[in-house]
C-alpha atoms as a PDB file:
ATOM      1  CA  UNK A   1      15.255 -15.347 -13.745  1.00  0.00           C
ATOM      2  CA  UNK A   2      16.229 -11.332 -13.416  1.00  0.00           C
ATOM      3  CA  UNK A   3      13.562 -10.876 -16.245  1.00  0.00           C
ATOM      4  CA  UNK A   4      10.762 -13.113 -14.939  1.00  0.00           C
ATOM      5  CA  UNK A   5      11.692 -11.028 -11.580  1.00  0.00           C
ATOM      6  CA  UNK A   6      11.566  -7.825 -13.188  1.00  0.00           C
ATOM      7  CA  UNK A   7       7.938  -8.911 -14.857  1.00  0.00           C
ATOM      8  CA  UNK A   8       6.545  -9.810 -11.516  1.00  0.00           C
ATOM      9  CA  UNK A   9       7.458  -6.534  -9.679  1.00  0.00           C
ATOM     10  CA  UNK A  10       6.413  -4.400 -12.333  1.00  0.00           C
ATOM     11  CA  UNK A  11       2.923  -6.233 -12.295  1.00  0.00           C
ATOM     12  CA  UNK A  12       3.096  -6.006  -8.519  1.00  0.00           C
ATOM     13  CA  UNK A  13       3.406  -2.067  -8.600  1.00  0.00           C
ATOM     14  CA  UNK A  14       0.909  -1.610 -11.040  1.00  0.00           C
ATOM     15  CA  UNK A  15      -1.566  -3.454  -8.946  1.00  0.00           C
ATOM     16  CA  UNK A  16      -1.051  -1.668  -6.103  1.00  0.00           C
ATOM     17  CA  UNK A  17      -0.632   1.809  -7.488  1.00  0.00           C
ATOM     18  CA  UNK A  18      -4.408   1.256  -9.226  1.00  0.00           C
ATOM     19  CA  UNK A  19      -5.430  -0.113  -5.776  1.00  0.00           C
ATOM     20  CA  UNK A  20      -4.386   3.269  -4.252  1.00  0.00           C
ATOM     21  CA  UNK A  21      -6.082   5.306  -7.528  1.00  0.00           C
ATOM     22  CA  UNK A  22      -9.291   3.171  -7.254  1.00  0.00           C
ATOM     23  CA  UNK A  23      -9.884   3.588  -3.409  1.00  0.00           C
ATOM     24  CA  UNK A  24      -8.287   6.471  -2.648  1.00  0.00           C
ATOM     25  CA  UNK A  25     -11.590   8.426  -2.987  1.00  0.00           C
ATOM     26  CA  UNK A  26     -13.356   6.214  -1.196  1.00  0.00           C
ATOM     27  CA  UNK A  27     -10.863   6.107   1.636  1.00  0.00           C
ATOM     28  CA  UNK A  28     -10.913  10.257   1.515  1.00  0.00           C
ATOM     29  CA  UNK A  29     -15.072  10.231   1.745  1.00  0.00           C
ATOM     30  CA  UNK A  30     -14.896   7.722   4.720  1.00  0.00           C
ATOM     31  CA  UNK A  31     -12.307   9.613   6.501  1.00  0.00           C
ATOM     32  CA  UNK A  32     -14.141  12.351   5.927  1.00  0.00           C
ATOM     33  CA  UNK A  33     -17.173  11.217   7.384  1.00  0.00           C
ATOM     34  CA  UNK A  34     -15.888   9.680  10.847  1.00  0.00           C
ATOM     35  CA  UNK A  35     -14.281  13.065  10.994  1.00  0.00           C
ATOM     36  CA  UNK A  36     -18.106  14.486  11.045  1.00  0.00           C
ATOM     37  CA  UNK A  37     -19.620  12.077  13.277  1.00  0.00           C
ATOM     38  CA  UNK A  38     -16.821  12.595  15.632  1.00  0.00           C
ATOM     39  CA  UNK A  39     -17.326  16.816  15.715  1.00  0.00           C
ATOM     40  CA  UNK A  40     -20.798  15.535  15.990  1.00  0.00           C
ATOM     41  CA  UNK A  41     -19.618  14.146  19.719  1.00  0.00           C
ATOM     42  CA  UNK A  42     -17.381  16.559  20.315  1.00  0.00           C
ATOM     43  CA  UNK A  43     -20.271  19.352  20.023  1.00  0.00           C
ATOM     44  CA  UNK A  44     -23.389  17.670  20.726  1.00  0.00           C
ATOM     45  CA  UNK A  45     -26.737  19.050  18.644  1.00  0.00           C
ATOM     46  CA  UNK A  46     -24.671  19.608  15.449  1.00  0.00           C
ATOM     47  CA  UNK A  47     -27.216  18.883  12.336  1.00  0.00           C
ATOM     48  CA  UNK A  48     -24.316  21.175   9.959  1.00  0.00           C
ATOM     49  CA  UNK A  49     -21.056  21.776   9.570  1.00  0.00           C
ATOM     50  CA  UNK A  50     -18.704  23.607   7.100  1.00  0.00           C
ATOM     51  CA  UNK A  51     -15.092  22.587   7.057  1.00  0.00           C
ATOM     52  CA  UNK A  52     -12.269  25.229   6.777  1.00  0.00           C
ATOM     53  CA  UNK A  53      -8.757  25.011   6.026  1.00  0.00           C
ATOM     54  CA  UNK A  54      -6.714  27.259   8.466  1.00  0.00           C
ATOM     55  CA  UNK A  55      -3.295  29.116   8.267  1.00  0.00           C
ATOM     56  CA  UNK A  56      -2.528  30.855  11.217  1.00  0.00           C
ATOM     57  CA  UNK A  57       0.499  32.190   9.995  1.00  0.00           C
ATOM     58  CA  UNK A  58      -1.325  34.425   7.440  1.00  0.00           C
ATOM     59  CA  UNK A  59      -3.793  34.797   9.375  1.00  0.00           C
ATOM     60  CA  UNK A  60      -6.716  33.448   6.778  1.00  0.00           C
ATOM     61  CA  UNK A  61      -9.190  30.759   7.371  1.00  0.00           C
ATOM     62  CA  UNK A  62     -10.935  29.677   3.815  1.00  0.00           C
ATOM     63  CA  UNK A  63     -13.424  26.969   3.181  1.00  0.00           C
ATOM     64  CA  UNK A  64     -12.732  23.754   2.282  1.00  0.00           C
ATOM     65  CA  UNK A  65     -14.167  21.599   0.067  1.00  0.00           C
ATOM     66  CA  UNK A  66     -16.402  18.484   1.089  1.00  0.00           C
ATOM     67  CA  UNK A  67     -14.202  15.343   1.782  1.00  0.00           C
ATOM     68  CA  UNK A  68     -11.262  14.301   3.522  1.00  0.00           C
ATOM     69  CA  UNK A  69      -8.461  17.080   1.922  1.00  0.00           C
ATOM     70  CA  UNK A  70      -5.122  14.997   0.304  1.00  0.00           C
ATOM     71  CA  UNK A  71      -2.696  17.334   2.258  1.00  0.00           C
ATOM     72  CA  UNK A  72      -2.977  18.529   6.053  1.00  0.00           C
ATOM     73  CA  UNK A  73      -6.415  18.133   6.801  1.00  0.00           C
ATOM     74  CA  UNK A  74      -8.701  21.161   7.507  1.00  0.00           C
ATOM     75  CA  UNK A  75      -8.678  22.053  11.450  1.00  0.00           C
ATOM     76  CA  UNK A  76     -11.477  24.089  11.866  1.00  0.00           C
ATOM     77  CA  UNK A  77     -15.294  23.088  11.916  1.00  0.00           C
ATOM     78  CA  UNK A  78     -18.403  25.532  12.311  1.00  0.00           C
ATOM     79  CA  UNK A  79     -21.199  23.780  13.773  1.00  0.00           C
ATOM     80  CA  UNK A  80     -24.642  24.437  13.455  1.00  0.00           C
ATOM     81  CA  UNK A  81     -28.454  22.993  14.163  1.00  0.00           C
ATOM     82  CA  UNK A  82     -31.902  24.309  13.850  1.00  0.00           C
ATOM     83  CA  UNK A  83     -34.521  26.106  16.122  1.00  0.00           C
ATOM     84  CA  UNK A  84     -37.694  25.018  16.704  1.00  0.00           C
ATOM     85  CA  UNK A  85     -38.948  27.122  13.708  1.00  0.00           C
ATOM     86  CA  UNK A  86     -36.132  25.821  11.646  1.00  0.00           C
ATOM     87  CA  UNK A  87     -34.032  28.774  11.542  1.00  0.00           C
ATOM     88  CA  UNK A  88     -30.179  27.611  11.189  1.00  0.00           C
ATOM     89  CA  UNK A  89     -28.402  28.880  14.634  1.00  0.00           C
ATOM     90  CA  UNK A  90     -24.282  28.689  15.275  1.00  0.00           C
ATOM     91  CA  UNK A  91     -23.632  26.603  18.122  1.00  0.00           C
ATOM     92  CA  UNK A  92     -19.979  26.881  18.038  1.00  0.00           C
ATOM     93  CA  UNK A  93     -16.844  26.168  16.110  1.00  0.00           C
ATOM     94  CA  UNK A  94     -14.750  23.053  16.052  1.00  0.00           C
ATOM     95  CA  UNK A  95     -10.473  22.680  16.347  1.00  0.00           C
ATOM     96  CA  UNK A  96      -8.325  20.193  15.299  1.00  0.00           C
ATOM     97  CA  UNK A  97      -4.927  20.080  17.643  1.00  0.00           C
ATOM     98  CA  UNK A  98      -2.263  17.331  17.564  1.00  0.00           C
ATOM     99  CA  UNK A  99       1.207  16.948  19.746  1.00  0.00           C
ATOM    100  CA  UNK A 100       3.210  14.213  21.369  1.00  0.00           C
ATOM    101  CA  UNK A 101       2.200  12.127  24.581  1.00  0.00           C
ATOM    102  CA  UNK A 102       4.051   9.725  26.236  1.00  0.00           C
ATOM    103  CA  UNK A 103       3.609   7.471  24.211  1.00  0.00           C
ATOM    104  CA  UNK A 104       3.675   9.205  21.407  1.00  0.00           C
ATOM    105  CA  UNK A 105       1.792  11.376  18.361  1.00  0.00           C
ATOM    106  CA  UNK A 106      -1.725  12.319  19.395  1.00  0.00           C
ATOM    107  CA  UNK A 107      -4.878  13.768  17.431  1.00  0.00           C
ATOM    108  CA  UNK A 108      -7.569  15.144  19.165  1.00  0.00           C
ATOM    109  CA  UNK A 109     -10.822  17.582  18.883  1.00  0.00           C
ATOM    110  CA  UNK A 110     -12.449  20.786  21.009  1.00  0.00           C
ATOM    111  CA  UNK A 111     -15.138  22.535  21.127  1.00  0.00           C
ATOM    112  CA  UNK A 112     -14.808  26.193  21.463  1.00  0.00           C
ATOM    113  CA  UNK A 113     -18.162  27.735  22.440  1.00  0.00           C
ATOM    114  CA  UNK A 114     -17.669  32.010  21.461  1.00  0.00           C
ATOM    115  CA  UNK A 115     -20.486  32.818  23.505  1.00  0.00           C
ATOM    116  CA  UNK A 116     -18.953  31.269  26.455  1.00  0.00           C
ATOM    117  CA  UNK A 117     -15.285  32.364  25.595  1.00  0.00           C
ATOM    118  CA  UNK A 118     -14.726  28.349  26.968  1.00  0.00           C
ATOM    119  CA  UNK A 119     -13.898  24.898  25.699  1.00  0.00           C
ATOM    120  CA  UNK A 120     -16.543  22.869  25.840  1.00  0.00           C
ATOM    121  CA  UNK A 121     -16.025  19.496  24.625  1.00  0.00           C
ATOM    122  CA  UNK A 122     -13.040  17.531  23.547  1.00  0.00           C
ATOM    123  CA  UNK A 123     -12.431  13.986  22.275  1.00  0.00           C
ATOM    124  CA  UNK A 124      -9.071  11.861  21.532  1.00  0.00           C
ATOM    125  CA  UNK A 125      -9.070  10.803  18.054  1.00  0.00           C
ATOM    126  CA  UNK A 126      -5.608   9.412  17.540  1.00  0.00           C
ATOM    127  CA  UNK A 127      -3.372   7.882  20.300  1.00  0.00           C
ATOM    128  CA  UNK A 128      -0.968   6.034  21.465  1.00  0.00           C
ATOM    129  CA  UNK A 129      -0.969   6.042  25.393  1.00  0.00           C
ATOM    130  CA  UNK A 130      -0.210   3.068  27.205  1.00  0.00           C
ATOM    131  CA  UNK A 131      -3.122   1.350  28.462  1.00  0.00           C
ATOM    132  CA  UNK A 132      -4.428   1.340  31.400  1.00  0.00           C
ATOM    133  CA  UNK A 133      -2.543   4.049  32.470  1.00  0.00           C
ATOM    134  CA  UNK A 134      -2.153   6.927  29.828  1.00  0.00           C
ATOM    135  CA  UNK A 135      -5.015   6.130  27.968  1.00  0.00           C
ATOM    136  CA  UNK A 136      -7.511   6.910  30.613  1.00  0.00           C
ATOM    137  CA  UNK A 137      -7.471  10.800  29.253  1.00  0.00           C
ATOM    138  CA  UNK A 138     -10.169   8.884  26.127  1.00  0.00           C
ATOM    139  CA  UNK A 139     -12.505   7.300  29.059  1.00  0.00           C
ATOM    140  CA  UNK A 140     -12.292   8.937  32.567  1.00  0.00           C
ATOM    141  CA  UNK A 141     -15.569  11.058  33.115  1.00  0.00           C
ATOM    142  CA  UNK A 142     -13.520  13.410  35.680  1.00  0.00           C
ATOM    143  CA  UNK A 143     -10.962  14.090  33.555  1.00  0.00           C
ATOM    144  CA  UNK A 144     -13.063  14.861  30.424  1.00  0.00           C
ATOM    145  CA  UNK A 145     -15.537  17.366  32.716  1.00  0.00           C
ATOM    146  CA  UNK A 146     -12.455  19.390  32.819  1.00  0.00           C
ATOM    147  CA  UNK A 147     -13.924  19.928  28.959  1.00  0.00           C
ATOM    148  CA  UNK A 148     -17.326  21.182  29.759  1.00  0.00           C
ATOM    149  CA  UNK A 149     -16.394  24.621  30.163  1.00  0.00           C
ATOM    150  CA  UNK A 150     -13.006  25.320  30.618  1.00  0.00           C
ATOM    151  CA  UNK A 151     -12.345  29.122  30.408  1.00  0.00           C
ATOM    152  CA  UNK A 152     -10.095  30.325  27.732  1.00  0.00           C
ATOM    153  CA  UNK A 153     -10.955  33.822  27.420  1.00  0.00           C
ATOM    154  CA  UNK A 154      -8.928  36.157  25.687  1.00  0.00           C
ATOM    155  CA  UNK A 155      -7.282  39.279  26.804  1.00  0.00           C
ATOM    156  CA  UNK A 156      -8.470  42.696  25.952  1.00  0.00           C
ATOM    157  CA  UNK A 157      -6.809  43.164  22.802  1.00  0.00           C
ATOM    158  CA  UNK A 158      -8.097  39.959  21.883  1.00  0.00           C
ATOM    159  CA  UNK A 159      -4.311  38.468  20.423  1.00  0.00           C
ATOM    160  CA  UNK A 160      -3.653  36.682  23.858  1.00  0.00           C
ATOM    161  CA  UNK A 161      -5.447  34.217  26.221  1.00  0.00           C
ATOM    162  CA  UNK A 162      -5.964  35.532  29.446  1.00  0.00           C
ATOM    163  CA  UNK A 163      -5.022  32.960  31.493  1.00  0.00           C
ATOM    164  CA  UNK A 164      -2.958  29.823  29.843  1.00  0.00           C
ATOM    165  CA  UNK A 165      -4.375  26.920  29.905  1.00  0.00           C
ATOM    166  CA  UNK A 166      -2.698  24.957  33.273  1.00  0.00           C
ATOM    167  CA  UNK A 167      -2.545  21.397  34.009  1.00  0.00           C
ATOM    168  CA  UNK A 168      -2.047  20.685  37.549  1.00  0.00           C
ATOM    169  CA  UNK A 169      -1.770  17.772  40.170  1.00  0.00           C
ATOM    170  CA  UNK A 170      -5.185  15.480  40.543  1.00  0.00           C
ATOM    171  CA  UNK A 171      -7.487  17.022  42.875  1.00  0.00           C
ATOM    172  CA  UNK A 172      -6.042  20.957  42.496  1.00  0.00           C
ATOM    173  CA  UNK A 173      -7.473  22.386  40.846  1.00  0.00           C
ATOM    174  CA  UNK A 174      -8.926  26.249  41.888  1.00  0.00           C
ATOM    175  CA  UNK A 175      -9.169  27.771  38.586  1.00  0.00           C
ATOM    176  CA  UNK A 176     -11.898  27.272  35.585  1.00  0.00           C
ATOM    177  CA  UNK A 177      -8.236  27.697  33.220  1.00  0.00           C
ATOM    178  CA  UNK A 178      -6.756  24.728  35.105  1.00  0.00           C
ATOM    179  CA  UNK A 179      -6.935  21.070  33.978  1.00  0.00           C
ATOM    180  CA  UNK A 180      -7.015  18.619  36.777  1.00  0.00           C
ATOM    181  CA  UNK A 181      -4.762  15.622  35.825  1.00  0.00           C
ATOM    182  CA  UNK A 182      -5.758  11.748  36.398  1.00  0.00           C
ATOM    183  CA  UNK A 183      -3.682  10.523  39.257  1.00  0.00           C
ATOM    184  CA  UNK A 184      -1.215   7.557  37.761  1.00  0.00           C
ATOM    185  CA  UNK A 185      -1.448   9.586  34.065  1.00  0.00           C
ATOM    186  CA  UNK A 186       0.038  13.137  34.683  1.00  0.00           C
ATOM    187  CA  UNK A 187       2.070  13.035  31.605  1.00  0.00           C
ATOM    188  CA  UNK A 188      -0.509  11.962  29.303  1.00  0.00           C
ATOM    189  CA  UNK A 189      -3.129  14.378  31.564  1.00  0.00           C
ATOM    190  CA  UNK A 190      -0.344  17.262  31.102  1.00  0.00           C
ATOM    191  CA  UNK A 191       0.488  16.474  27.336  1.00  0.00           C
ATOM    192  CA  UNK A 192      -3.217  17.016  26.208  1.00  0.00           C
ATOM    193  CA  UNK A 193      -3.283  19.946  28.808  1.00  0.00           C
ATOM    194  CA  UNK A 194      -0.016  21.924  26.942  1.00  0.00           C
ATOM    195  CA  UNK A 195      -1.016  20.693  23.406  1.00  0.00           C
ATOM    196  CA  UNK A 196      -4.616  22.724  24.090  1.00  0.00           C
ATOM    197  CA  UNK A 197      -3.141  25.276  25.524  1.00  0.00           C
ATOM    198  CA  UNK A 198      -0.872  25.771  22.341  1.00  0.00           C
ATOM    199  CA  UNK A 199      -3.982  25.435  20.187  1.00  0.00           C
ATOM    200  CA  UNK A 200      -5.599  27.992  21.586  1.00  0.00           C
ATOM    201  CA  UNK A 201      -3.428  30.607  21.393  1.00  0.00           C
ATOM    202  CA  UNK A 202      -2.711  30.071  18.082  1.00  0.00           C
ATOM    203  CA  UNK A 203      -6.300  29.261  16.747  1.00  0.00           C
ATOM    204  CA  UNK A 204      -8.825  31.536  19.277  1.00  0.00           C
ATOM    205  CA  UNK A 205      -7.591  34.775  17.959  1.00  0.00           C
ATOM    206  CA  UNK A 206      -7.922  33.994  14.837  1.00  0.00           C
ATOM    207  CA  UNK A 207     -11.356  32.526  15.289  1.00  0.00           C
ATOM    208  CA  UNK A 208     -12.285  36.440  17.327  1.00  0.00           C
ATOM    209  CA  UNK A 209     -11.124  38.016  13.751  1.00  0.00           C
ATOM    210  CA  UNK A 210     -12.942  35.660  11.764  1.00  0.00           C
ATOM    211  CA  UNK A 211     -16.173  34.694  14.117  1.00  0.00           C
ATOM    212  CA  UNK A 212     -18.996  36.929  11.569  1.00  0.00           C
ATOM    213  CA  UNK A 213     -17.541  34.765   8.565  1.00  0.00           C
ATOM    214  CA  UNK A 214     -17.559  31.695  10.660  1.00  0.00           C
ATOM    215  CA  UNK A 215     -21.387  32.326  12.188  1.00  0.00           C
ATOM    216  CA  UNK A 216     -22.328  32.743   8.621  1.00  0.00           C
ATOM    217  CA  UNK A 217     -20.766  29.116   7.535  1.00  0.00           C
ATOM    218  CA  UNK A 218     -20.627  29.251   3.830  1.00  0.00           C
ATOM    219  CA  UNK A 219     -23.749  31.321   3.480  1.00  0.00           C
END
């Protein structure tokens, strides 16, 4: 009995470790490419993008190879499209940020527009928010205008924003920096509101020290 038990688990592992080997890949690409059609919504017009792997700590952003990585994902996108005489043209760059909500770990994605020194699009790509209550930050129009341009310019020297990014209470807000909460889901409204505002200071100065690299996108 112990040996015919033995047999069977050792069969059973080395079916599922070729599983894993087989699809892996396959599970990377796919990742990969929900990743790009969701950057895609995040900054509308995007034909191009080139993927970059980011450490803020050292202060280097270097390109990343096609495909969802194996380790931390990459959490920087620079998007591009066309003009009419089919020039390539920078629209903007991508972010990856991630924190806790009430409910838990969340993923999400924003659009940082250079030009504009502003946000100016953002989508929830992981959550756990209750529904019906916290999860209105992935649907509610109002609260997602807050993304069409909100300012997070950065201070003179360029290592700071000037204003942090502030969530207040629904119907507020005064300030372009200032996040206007959905009544019945402050916490979830504040949670994305602190976890962007942590982004951003780590990720926009970088992204001022590296913006000719990143408007040239692998060229």
């Amino acid at each position: 009995m112990i040996a015919l038990l033995g047999a069977v688990s050792t069969i059973c592992g080395l079916i599922i470790v070729t599983a894993d080997m087989v699809t892996a890949e396959t599970i990377r690409n796919n990742l990969a490419q929900i990743r790009r059609q969701a950057v895609g919504e995040v900054l509308p017009g995007t034909t191009e993008l080139v993927k970059y792997a980011v450490d803020a700590d050292a202060g280097t952003v270097t390109e990343a190879p096609e495909g969802e990585a194996k380790g931390p994902a990459p959490n920087l996108f620079a998007c591009f499209d066309e003009d009419g005489a089919g020039n390539r043209r920078f629209l903007g760059v991508v972010c990856e940020a991630s924190g806790k909500g009430y409910g838990g770990a969340m993923k999400v994605l924003y659009a940082y527009s250079p030009d504009k020194q502003a946000i100016v699009g953002f989508k929830v790509i992981e959550s756990k928010e209750t529904p019906g209550l916290g999860d209105k930050i992935l649907f509610d129009e109002a609260f997602l205008g807050n993304f069409e341009e909100l300012d997070v310019r950065l201070d003179e020297a360029g290592d700071a924003l000037a204003h942090d990014i502030e969530t207040v209470k629904h119907g507020t807000k005064t300030a372009r920096w200032q996040v206007d909460a959905i009544s019945g889901a402050t916490v979830s409204s504040r949670a994305v509101g602190d976890m962007l505002n942590a982004d951003a200071r780590r990720m926009l100065p970088l992204i001022r020290r590296h913006l000719d690299e990143l408007r040239q996108g692998g060229t």
